[in-house]
Structure formats: C-alpha cells, structure tokens
PDB file of N, CA and C in Angstrom:
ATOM      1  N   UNK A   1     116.468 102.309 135.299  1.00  0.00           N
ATOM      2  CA  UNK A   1     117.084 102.553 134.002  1.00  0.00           C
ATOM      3  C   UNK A   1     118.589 102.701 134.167  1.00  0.00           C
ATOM      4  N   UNK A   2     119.703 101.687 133.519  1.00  0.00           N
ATOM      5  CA  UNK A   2     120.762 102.417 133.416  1.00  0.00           C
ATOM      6  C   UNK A   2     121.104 103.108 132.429  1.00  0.00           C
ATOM      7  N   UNK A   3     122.308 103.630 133.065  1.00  0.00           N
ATOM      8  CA  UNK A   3     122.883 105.548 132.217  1.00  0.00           C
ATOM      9  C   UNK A   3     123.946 105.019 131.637  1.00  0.00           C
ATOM     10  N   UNK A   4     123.936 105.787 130.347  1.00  0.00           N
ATOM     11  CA  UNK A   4     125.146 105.023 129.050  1.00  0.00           C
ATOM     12  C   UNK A   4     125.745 106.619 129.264  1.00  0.00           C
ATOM     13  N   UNK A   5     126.815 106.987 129.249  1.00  0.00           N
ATOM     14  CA  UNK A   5     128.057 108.025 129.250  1.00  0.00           C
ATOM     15  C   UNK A   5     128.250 107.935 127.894  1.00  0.00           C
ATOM     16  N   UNK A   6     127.645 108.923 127.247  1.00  0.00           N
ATOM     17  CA  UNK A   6     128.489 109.511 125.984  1.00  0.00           C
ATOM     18  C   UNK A   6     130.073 110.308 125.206  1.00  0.00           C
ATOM     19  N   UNK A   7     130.386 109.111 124.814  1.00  0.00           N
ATOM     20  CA  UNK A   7     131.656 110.403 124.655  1.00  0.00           C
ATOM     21  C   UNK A   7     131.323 111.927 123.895  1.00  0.00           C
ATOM     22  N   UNK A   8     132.378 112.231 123.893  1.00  0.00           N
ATOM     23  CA  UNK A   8     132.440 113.795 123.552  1.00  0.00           C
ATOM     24  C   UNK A   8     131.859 113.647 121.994  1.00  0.00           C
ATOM     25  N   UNK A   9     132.944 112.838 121.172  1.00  0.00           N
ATOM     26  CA  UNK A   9     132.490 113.059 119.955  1.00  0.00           C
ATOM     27  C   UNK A   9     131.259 112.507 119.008  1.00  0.00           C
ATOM     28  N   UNK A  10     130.016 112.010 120.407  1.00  0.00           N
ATOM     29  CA  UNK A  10     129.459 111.443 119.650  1.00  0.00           C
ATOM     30  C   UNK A  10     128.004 111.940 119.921  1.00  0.00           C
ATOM     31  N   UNK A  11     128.264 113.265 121.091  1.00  0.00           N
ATOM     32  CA  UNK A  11     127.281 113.882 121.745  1.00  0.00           C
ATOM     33  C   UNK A  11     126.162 114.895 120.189  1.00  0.00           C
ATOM     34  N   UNK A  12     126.718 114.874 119.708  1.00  0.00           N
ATOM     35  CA  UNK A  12     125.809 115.570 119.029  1.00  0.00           C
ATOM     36  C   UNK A  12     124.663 114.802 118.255  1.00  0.00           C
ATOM     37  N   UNK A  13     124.725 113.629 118.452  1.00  0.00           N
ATOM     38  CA  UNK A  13     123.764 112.262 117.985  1.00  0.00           C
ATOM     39  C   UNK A  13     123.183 112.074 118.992  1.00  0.00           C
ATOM     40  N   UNK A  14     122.931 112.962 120.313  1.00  0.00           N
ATOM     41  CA  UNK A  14     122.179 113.044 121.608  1.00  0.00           C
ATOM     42  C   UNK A  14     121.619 114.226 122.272  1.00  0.00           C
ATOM     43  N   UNK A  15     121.885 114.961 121.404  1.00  0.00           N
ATOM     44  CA  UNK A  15     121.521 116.524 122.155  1.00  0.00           C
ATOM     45  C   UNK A  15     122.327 117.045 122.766  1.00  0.00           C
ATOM     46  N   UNK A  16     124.028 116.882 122.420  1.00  0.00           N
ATOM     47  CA  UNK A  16     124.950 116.988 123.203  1.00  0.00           C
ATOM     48  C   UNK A  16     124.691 116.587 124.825  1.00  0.00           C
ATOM     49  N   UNK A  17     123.983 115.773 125.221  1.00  0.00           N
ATOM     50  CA  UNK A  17     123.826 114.791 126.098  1.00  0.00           C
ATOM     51  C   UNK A  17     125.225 114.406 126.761  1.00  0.00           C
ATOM     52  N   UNK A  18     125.487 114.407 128.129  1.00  0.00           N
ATOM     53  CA  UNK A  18     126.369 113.710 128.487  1.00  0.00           C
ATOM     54  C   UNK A  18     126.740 111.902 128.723  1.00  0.00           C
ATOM     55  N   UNK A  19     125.244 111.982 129.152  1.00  0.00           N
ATOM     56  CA  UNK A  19     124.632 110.631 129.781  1.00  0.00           C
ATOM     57  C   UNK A  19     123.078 110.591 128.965  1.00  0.00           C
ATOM     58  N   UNK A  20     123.247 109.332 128.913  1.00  0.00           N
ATOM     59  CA  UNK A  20     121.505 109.335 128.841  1.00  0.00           C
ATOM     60  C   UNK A  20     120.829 107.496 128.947  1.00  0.00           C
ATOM     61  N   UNK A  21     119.703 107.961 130.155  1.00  0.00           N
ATOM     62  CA  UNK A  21     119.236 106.634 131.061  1.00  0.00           C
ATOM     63  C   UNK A  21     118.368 105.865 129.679  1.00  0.00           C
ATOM     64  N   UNK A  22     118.635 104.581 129.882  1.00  0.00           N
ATOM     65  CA  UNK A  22     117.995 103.539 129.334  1.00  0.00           C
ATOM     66  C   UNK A  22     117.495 102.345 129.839  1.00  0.00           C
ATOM     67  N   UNK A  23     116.184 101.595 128.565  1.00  0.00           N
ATOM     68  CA  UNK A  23     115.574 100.845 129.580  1.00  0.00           C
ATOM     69  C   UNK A  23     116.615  98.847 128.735  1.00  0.00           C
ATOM     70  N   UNK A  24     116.208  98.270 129.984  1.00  0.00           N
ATOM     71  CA  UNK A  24     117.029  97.381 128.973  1.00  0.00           C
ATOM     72  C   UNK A  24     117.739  96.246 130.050  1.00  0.00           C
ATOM     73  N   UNK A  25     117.754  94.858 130.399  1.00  0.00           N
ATOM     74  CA  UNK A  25     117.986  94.017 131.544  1.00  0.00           C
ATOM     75  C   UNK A  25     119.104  93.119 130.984  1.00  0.00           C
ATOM     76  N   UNK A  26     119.880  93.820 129.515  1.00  0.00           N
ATOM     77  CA  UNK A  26     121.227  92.803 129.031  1.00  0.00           C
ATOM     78  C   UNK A  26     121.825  94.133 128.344  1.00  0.00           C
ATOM     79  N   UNK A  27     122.954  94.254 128.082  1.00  0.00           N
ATOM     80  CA  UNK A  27     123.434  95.355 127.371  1.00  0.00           C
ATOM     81  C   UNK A  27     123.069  95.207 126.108  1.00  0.00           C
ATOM     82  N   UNK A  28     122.556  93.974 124.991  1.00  0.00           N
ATOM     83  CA  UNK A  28     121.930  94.620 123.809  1.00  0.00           C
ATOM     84  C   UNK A  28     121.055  95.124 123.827  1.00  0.00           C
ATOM     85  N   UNK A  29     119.696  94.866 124.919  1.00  0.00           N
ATOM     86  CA  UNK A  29     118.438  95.728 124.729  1.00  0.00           C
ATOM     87  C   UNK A  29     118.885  96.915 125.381  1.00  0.00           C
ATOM     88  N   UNK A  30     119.953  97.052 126.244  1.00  0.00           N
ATOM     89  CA  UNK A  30     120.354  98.790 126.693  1.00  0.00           C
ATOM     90  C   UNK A  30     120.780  99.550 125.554  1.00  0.00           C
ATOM     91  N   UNK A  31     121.780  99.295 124.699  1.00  0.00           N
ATOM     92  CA  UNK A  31     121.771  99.627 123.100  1.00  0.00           C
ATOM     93  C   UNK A  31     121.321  99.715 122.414  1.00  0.00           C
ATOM     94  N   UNK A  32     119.778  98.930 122.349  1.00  0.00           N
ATOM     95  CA  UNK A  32     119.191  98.545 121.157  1.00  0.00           C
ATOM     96  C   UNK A  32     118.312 100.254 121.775  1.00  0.00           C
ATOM     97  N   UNK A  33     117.699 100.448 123.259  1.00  0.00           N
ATOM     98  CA  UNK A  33     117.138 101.636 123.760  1.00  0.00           C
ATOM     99  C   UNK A  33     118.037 102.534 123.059  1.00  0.00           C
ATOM    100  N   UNK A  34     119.420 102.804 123.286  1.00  0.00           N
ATOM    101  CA  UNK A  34     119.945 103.950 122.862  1.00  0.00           C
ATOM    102  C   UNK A  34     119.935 104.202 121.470  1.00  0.00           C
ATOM    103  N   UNK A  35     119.912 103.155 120.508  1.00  0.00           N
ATOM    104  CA  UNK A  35     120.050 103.188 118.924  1.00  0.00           C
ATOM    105  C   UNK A  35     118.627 103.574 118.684  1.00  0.00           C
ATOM    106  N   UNK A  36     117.341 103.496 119.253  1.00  0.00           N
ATOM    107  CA  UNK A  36     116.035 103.656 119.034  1.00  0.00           C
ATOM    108  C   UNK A  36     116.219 105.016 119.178  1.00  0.00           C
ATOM    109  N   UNK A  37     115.892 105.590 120.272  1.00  0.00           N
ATOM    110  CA  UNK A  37     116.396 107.225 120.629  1.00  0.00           C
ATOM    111  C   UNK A  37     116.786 108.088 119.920  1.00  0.00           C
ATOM    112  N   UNK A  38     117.965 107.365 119.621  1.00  0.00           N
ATOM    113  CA  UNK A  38     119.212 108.336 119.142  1.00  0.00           C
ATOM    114  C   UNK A  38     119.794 107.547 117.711  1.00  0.00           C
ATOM    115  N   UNK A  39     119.055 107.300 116.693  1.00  0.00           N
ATOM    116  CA  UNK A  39     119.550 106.722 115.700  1.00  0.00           C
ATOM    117  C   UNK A  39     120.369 106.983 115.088  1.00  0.00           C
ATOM    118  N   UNK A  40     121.211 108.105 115.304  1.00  0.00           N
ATOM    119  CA  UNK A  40     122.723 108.520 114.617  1.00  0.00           C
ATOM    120  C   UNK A  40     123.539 108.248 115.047  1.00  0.00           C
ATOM    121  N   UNK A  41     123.526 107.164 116.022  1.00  0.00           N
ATOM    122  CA  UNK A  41     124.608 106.321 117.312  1.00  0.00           C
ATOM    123  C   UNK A  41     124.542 105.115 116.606  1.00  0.00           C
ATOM    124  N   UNK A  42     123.808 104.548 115.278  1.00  0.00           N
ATOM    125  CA  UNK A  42     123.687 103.439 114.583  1.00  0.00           C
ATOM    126  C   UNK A  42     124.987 103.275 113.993  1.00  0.00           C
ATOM    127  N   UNK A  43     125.781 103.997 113.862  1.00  0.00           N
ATOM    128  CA  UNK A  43     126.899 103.707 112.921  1.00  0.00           C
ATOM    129  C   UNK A  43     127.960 103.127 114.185  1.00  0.00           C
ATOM    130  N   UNK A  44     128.298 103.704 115.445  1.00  0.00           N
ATOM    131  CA  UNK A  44     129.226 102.324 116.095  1.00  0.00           C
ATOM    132  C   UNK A  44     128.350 101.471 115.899  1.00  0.00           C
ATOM    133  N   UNK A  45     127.214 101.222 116.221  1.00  0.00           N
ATOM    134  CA  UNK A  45     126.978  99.099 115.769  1.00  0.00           C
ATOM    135  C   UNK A  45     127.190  98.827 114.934  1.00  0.00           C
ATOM    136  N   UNK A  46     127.832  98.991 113.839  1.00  0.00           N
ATOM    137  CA  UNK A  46     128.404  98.669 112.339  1.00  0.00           C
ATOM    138  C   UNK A  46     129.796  98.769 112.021  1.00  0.00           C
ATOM    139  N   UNK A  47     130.630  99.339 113.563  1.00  0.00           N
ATOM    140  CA  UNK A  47     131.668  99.058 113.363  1.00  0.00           C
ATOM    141  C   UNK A  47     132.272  98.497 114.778  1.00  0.00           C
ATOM    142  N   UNK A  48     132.234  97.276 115.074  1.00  0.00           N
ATOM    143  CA  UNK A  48     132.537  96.593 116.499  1.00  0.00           C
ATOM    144  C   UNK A  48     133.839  97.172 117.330  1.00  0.00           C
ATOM    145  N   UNK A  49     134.384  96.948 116.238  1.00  0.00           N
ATOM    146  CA  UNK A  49     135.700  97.577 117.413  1.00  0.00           C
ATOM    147  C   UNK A  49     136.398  98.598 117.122  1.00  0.00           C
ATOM    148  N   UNK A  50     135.228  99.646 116.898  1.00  0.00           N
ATOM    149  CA  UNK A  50     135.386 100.913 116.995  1.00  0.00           C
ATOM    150  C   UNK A  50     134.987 101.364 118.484  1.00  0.00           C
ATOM    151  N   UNK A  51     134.649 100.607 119.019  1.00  0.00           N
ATOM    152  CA  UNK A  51     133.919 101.516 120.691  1.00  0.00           C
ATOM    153  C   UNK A  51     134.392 100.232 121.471  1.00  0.00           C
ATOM    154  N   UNK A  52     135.030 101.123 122.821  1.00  0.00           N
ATOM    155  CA  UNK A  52     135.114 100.091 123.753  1.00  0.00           C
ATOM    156  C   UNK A  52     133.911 100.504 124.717  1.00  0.00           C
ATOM    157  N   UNK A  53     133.117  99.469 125.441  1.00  0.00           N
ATOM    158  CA  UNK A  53     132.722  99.518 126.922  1.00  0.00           C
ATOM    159  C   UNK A  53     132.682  99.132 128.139  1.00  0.00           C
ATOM    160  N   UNK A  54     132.510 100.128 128.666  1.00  0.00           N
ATOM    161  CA  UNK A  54     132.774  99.423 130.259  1.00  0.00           C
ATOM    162  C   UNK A  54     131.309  99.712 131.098  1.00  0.00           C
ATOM    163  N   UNK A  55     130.868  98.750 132.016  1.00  0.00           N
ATOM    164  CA  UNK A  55     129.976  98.845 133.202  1.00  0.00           C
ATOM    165  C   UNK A  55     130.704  98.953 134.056  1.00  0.00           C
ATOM    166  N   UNK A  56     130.302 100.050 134.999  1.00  0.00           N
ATOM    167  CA  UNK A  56     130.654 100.301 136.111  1.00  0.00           C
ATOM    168  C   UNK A  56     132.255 100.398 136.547  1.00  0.00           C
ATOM    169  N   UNK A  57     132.817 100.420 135.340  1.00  0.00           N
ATOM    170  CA  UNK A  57     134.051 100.962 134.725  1.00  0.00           C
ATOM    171  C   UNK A  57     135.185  99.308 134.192  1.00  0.00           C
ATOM    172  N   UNK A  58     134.036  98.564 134.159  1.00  0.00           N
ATOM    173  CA  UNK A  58     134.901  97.230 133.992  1.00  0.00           C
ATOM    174  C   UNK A  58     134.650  96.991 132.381  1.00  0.00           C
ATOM    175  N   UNK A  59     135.544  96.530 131.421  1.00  0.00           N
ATOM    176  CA  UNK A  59     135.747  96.078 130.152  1.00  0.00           C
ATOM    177  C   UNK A  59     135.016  94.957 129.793  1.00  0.00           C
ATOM    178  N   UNK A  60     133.978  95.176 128.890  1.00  0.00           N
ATOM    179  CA  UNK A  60     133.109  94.236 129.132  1.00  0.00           C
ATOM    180  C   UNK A  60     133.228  94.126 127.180  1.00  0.00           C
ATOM    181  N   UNK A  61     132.718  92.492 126.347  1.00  0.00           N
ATOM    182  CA  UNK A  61     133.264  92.185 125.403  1.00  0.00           C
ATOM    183  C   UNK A  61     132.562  93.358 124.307  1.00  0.00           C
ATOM    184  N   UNK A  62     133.354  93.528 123.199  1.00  0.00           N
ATOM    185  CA  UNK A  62     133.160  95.012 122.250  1.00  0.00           C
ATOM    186  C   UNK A  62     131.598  94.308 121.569  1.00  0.00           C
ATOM    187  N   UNK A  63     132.049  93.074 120.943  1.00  0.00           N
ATOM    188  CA  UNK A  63     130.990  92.573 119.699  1.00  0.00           C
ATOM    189  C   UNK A  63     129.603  92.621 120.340  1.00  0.00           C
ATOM    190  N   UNK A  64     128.847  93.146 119.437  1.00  0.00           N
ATOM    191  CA  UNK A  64     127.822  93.388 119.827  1.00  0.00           C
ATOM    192  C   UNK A  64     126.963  91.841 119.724  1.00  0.00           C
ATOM    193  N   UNK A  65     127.329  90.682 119.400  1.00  0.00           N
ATOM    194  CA  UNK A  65     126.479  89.481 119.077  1.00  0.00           C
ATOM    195  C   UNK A  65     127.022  88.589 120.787  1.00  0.00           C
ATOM    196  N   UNK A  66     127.713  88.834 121.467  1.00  0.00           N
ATOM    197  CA  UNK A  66     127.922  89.242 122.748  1.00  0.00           C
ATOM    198  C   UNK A  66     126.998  89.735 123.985  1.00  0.00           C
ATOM    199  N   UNK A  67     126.356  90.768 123.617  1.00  0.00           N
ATOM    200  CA  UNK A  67     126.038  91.701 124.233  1.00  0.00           C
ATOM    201  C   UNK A  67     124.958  90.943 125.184  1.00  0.00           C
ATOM    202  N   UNK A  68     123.931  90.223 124.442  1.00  0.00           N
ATOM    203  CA  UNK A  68     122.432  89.651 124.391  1.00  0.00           C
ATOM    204  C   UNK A  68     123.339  88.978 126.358  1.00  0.00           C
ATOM    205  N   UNK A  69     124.137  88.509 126.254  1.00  0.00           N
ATOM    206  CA  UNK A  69     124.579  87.764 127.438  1.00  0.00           C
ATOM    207  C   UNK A  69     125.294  88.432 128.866  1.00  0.00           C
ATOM    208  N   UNK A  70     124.994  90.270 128.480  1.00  0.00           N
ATOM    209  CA  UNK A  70     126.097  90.635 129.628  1.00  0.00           C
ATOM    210  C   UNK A  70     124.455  91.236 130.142  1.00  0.00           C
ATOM    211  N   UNK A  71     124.244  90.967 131.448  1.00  0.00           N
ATOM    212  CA  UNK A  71     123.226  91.844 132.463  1.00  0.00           C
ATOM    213  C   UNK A  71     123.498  92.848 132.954  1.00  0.00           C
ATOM    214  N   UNK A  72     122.667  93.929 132.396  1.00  0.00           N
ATOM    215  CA  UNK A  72     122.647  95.055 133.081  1.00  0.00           C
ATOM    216  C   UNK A  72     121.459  95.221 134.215  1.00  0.00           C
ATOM    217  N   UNK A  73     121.572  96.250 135.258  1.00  0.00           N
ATOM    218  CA  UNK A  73     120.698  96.582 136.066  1.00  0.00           C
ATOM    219  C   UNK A  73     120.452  97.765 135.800  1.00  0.00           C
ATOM    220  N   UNK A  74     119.380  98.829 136.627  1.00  0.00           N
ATOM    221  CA  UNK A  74     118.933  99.525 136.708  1.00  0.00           C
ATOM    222  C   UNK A  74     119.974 101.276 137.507  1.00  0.00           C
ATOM    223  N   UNK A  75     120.727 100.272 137.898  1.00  0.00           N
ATOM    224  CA  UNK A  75     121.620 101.448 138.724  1.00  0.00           C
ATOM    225  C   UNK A  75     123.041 100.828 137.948  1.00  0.00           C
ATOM    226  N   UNK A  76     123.418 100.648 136.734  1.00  0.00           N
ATOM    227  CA  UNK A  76     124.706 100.253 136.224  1.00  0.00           C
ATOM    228  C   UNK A  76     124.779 101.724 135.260  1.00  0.00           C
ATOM    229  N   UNK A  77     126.365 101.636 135.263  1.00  0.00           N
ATOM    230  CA  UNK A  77     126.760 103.008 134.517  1.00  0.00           C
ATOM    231  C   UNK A  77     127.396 101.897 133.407  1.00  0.00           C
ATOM    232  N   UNK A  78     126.506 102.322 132.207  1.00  0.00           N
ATOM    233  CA  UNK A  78     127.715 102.131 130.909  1.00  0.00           C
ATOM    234  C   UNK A  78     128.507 102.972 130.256  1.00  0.00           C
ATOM    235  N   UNK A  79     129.598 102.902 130.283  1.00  0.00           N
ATOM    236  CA  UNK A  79     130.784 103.870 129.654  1.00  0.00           C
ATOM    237  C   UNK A  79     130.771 103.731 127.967  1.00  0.00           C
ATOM    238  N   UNK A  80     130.784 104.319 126.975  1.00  0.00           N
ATOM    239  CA  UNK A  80     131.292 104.250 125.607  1.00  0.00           C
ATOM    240  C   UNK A  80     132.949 104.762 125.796  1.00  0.00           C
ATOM    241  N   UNK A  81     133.265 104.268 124.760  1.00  0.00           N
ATOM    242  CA  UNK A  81     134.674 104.940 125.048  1.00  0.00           C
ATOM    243  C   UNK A  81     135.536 104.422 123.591  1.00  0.00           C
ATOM    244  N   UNK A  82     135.025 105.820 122.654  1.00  0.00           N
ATOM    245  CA  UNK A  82     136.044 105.935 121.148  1.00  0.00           C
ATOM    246  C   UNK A  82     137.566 106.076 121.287  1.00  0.00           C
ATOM    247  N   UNK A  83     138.265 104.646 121.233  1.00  0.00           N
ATOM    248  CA  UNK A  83     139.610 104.383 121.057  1.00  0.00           C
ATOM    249  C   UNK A  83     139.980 105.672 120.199  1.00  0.00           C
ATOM    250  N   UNK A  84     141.538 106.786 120.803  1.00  0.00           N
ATOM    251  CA  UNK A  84     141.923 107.447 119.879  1.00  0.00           C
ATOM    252  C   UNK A  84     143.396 106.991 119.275  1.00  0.00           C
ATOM    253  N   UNK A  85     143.492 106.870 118.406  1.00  0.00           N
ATOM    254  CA  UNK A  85     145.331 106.968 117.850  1.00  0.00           C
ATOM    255  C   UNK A  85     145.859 108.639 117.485  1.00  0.00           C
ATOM    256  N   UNK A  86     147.137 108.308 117.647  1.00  0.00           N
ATOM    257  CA  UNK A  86     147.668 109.146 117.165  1.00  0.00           C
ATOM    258  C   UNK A  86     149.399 109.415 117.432  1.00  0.00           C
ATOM    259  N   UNK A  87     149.816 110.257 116.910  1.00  0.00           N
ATOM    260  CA  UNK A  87     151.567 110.273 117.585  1.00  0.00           C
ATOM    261  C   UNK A  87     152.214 111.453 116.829  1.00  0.00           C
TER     262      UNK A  87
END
C-alpha cells in the first residue's frame, strides 16, 4: 500500500491523520482509495490546481484526468501539498 501525507489543513477529513496507506497501482486508483475513505477530501478533486503532488518528493502532473497514467507502487510516498499565498 502506498502512504499519501496529509497536509495540515486537510487532516480533519482524516482523523487528523498524518499519513494514511492506500491501495491503488496508478495514482488515480490511489486517490480514488483516499476519496472512498475519506470523502471530505472530495472537494480538492474539484478543484485541480488547488493541490500540488509529489511521489517520493518529485512533482508529478496536478490534473487529475492525468493521474490514470502515473504508477504508483506499494512502498511510494505521495505528498499533497495546499499551495499557500500571501504577503
């Protein structure tokens, strides 16, 4: 199973969860595991480039119609990571 890293502000749609392992052999079915789970994580898939991610800390493409084509393994770390602005 790989482990998706929750950010901070989105932990409470996980049990304040830091991480949490999923089943899944492309990053949409690793998402599609986490959106099943945790269905209050449904709202980034409705907004694409609101979340960046990374495997194994590399930038991998935001759009989720994308996803179906990136392979994940069993020992891959996926990062979420809510772009902040501000100044």
């Amino acid at each position: 199973m790989a482990k998706i890293i929750i950010p901070f502000p989105l932990r409470s749609h996980t049990d304040n969860q830091r991480a949490v392992t999923v089943d899944g052999d492309t990053l949409a079915a690793a998402m599609d595991s986490l959106f099943n789970r945790h269905p209050g994580l449904q709202s980034i898939n409705r907004q694409p480039g609101l979340l960046s991610i990374f495997i194994n800390g590399r930038a991998v493409e935001r759009h989720p119609e994308q996803w179906q084509k990136i392979a994940v393994t069993a020992d891959d770390e996926i990062t979420l990571i809510i772009p902040i602005a501000g100044g």
